[in-house]
C-alpha atoms as a PDB file:
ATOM      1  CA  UNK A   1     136.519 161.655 159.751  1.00  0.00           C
ATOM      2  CA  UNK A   2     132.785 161.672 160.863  1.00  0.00           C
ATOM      3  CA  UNK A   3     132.076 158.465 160.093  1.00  0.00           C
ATOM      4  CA  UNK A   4     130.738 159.161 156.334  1.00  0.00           C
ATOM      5  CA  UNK A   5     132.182 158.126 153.636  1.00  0.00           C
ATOM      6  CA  UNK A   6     131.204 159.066 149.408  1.00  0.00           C
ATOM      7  CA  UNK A   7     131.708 156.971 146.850  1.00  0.00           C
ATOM      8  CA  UNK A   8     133.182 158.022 143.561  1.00  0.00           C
ATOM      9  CA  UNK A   9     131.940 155.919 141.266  1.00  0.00           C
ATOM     10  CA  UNK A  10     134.359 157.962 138.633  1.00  0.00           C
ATOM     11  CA  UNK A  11     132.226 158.648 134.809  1.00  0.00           C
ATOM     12  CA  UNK A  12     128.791 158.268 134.332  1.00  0.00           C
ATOM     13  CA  UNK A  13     128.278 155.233 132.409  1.00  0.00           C
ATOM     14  CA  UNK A  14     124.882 154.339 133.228  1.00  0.00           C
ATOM     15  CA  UNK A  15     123.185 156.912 130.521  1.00  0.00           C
ATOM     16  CA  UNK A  16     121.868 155.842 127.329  1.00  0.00           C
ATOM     17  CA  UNK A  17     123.399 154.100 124.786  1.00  0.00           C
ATOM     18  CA  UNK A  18     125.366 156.866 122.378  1.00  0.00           C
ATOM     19  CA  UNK A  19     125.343 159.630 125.087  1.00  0.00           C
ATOM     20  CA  UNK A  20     129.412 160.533 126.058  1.00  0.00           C
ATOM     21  CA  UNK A  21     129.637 159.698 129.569  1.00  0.00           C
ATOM     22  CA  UNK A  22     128.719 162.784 132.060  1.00  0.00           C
ATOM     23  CA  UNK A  23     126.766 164.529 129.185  1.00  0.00           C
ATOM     24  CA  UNK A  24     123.762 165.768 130.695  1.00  0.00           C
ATOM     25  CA  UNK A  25     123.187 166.934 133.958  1.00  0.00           C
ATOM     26  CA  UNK A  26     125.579 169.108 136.086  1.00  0.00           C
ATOM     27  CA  UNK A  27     127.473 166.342 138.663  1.00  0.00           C
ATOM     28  CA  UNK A  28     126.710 168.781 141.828  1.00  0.00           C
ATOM     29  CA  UNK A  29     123.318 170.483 142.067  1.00  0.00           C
ATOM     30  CA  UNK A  30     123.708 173.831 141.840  1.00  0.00           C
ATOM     31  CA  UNK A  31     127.008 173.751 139.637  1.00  0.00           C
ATOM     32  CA  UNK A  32     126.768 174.517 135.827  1.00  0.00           C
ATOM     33  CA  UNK A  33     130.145 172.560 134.050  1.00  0.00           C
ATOM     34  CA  UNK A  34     131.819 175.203 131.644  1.00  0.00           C
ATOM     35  CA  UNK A  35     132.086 174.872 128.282  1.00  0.00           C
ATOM     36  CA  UNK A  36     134.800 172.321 127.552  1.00  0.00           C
ATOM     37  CA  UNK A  37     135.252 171.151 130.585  1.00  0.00           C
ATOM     38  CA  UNK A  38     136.150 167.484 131.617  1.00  0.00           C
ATOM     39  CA  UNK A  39     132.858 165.950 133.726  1.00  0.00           C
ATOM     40  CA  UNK A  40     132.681 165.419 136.847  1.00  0.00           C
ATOM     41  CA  UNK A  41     132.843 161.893 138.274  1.00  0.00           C
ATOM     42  CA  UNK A  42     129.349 160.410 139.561  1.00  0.00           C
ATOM     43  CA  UNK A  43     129.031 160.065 143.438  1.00  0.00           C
ATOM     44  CA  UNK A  44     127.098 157.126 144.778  1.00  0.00           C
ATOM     45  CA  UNK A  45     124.390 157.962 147.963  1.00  0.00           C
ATOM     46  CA  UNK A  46     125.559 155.192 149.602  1.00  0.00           C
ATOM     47  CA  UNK A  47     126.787 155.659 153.558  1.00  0.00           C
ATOM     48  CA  UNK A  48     129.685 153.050 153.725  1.00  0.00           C
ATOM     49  CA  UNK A  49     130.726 151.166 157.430  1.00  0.00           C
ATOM     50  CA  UNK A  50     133.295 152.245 159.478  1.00  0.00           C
ATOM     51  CA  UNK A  51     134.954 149.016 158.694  1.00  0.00           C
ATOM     52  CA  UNK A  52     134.885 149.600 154.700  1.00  0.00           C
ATOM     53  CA  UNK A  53     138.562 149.354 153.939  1.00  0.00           C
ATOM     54  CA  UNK A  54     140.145 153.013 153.367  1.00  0.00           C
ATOM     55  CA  UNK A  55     139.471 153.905 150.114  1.00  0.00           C
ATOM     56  CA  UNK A  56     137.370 150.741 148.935  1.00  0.00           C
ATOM     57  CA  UNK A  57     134.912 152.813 146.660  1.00  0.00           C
ATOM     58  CA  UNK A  58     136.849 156.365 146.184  1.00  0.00           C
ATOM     59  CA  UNK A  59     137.657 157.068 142.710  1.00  0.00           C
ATOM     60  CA  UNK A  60     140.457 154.665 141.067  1.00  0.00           C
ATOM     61  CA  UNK A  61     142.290 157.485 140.088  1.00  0.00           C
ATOM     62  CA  UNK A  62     143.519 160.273 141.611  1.00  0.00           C
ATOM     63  CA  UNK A  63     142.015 163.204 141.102  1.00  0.00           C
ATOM     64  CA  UNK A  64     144.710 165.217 139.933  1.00  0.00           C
ATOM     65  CA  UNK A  65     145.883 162.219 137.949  1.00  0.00           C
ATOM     66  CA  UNK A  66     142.642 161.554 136.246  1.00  0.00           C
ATOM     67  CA  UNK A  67     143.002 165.595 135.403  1.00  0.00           C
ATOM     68  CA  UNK A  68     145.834 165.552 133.618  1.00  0.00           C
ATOM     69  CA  UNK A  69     145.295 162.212 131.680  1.00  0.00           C
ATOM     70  CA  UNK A  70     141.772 163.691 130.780  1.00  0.00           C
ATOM     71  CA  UNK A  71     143.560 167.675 129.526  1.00  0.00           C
ATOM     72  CA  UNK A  72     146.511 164.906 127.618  1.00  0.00           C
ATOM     73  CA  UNK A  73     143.585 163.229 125.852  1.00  0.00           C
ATOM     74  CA  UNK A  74     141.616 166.692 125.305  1.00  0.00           C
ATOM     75  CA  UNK A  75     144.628 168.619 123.538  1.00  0.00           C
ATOM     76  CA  UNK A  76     145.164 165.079 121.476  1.00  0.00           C
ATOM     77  CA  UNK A  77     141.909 165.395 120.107  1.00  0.00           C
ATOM     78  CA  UNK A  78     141.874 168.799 119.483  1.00  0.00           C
ATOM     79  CA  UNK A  79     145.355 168.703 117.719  1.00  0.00           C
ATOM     80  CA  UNK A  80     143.770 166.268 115.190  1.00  0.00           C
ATOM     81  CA  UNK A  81     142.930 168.826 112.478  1.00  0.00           C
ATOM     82  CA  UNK A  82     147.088 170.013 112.342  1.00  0.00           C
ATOM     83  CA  UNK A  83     148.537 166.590 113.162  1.00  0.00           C
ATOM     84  CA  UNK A  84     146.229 163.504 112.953  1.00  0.00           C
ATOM     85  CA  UNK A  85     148.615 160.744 112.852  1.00  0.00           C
ATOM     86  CA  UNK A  86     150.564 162.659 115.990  1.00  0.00           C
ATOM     87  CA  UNK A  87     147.153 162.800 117.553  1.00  0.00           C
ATOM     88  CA  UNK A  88     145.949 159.221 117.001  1.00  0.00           C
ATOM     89  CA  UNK A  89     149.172 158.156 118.815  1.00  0.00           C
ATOM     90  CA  UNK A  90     149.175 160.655 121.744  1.00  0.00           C
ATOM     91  CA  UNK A  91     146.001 159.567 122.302  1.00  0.00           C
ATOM     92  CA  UNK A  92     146.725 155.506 121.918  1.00  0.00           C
ATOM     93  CA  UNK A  93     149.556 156.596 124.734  1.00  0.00           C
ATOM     94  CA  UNK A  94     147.206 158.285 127.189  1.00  0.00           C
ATOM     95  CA  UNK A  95     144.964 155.264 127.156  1.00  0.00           C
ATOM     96  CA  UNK A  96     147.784 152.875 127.859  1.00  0.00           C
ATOM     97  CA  UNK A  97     148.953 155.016 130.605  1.00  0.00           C
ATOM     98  CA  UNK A  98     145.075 154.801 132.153  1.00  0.00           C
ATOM     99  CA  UNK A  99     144.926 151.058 131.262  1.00  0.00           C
ATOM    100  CA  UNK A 100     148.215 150.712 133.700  1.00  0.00           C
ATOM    101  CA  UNK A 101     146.847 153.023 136.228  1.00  0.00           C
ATOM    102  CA  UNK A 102     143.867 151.491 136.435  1.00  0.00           C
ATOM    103  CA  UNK A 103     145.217 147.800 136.313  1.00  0.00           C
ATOM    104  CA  UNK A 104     147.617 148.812 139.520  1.00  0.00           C
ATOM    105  CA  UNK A 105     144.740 150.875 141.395  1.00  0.00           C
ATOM    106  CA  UNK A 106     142.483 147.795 140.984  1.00  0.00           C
ATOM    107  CA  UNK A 107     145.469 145.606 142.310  1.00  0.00           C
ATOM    108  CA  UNK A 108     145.889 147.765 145.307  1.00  0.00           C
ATOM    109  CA  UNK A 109     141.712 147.640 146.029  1.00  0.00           C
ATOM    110  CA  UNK A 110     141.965 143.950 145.863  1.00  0.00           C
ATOM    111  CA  UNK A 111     145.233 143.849 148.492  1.00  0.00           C
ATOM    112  CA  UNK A 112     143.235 145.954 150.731  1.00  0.00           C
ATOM    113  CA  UNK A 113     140.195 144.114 150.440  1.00  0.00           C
ATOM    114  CA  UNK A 114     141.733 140.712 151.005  1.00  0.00           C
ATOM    115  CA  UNK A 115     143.911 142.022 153.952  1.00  0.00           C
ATOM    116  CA  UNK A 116     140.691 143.551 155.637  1.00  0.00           C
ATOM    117  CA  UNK A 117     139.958 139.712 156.197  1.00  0.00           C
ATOM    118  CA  UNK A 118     142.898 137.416 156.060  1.00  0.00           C
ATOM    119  CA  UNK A 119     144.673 139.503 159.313  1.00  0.00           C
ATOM    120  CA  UNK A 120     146.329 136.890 161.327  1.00  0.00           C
ATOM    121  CA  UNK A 121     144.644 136.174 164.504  1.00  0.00           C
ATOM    122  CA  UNK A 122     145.948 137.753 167.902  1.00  0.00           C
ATOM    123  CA  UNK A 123     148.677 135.121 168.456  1.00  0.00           C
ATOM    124  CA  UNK A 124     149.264 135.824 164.754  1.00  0.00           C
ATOM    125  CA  UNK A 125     147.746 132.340 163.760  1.00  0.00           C
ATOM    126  CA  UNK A 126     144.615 132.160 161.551  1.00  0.00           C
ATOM    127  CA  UNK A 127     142.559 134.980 161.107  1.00  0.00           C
ATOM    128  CA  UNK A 128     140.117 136.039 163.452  1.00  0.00           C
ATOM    129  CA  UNK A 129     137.289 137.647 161.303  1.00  0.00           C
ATOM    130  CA  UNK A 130     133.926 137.735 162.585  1.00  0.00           C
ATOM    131  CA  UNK A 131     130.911 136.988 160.424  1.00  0.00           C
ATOM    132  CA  UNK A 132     129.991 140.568 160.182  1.00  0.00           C
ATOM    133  CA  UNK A 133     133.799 140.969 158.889  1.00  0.00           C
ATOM    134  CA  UNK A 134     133.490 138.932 156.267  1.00  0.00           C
ATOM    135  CA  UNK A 135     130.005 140.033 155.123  1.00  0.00           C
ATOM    136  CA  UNK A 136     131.614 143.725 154.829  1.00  0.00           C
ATOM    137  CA  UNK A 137     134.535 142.179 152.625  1.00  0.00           C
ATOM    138  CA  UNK A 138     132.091 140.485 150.583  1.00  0.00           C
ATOM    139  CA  UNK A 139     129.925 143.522 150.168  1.00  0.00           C
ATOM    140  CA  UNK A 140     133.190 145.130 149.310  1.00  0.00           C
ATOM    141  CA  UNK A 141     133.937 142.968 146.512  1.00  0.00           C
ATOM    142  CA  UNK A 142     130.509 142.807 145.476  1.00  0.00           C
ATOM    143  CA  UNK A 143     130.972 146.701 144.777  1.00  0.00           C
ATOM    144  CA  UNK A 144     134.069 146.702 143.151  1.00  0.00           C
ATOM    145  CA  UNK A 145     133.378 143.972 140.829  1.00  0.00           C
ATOM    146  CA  UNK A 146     129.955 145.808 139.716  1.00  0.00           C
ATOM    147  CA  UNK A 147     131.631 148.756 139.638  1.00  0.00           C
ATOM    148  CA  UNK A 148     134.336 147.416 137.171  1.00  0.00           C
ATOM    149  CA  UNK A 149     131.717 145.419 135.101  1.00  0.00           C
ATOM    150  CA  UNK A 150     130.158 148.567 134.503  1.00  0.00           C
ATOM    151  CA  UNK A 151     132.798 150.499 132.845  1.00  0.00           C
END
């Protein structure tokens, strides 16, 4: 790793009020989405420490996962016309299944956060965090609870 690290923030949900999330713009300049296609997730400027714990502002869900869950939901809505009721209910399934993933990926983020300052000490008595340690954790949280308030 070079020492640089991306956020994905995962949809755009900063636009205006009524606009579907990642409607607009392209997500990489340069790229033109294709008709249909599922966005792209948002990625945040922001050049994280060395000391950010692994993974503490990649994309909650994997992208493959986040893939297929977005095609399941796509092919429910588009089945609506033949099979509403079917559609309605593949639909309420998918978002349960995200609703889980999400609840254990945000579970995980929090572990990892909390370990990257409650390590036991050398003698493997209280922690030995430094102040810039725990500023990083905090900064940490800070993100992940903005990020999470802003779905």
């Amino acid at each position: 790793m070079t020492g640089e690290r991306r956020s994905t923030a995962g949809p755009d949900v900063t636009g205006e009020p009524g606009t579907p999330a990642g409607a607009g713009t392209p997500a990489r300049p340069g790229t033109t989405p294709e008709p249909g296609a599922a966005p792209e997730p948002a990625v945040a400027a922001e050049a994280p420490s060395a000391v950010t714990p692994a993974g503490a502002a990649g994309p909650l869900l994997a992208p493959g996962e986040s893939d297929r869950l977005g095609r399941r939901l796509h092919q429910a809505v588009t089945g609506f016309v033949d099979a509403p009721r079917a559609s309605v209910e593949e639909a309420d399934r998918v978002l349960e299944e995200i609703t889980a993933r999400f609840t254990d990926a945000v579970a995980h983020r929090r572990r990892t956060l909390r370990t990257s300052w409650q390590e036991a000490g050398p003698d493997g008595g209280a922690p030995s965090t430094d102040t810039e340690q725990l500023r990083l954790a905090l900064r940490d949280y800070r993100e992940l609870a903005d990020r999470l308030m802003r779905l």
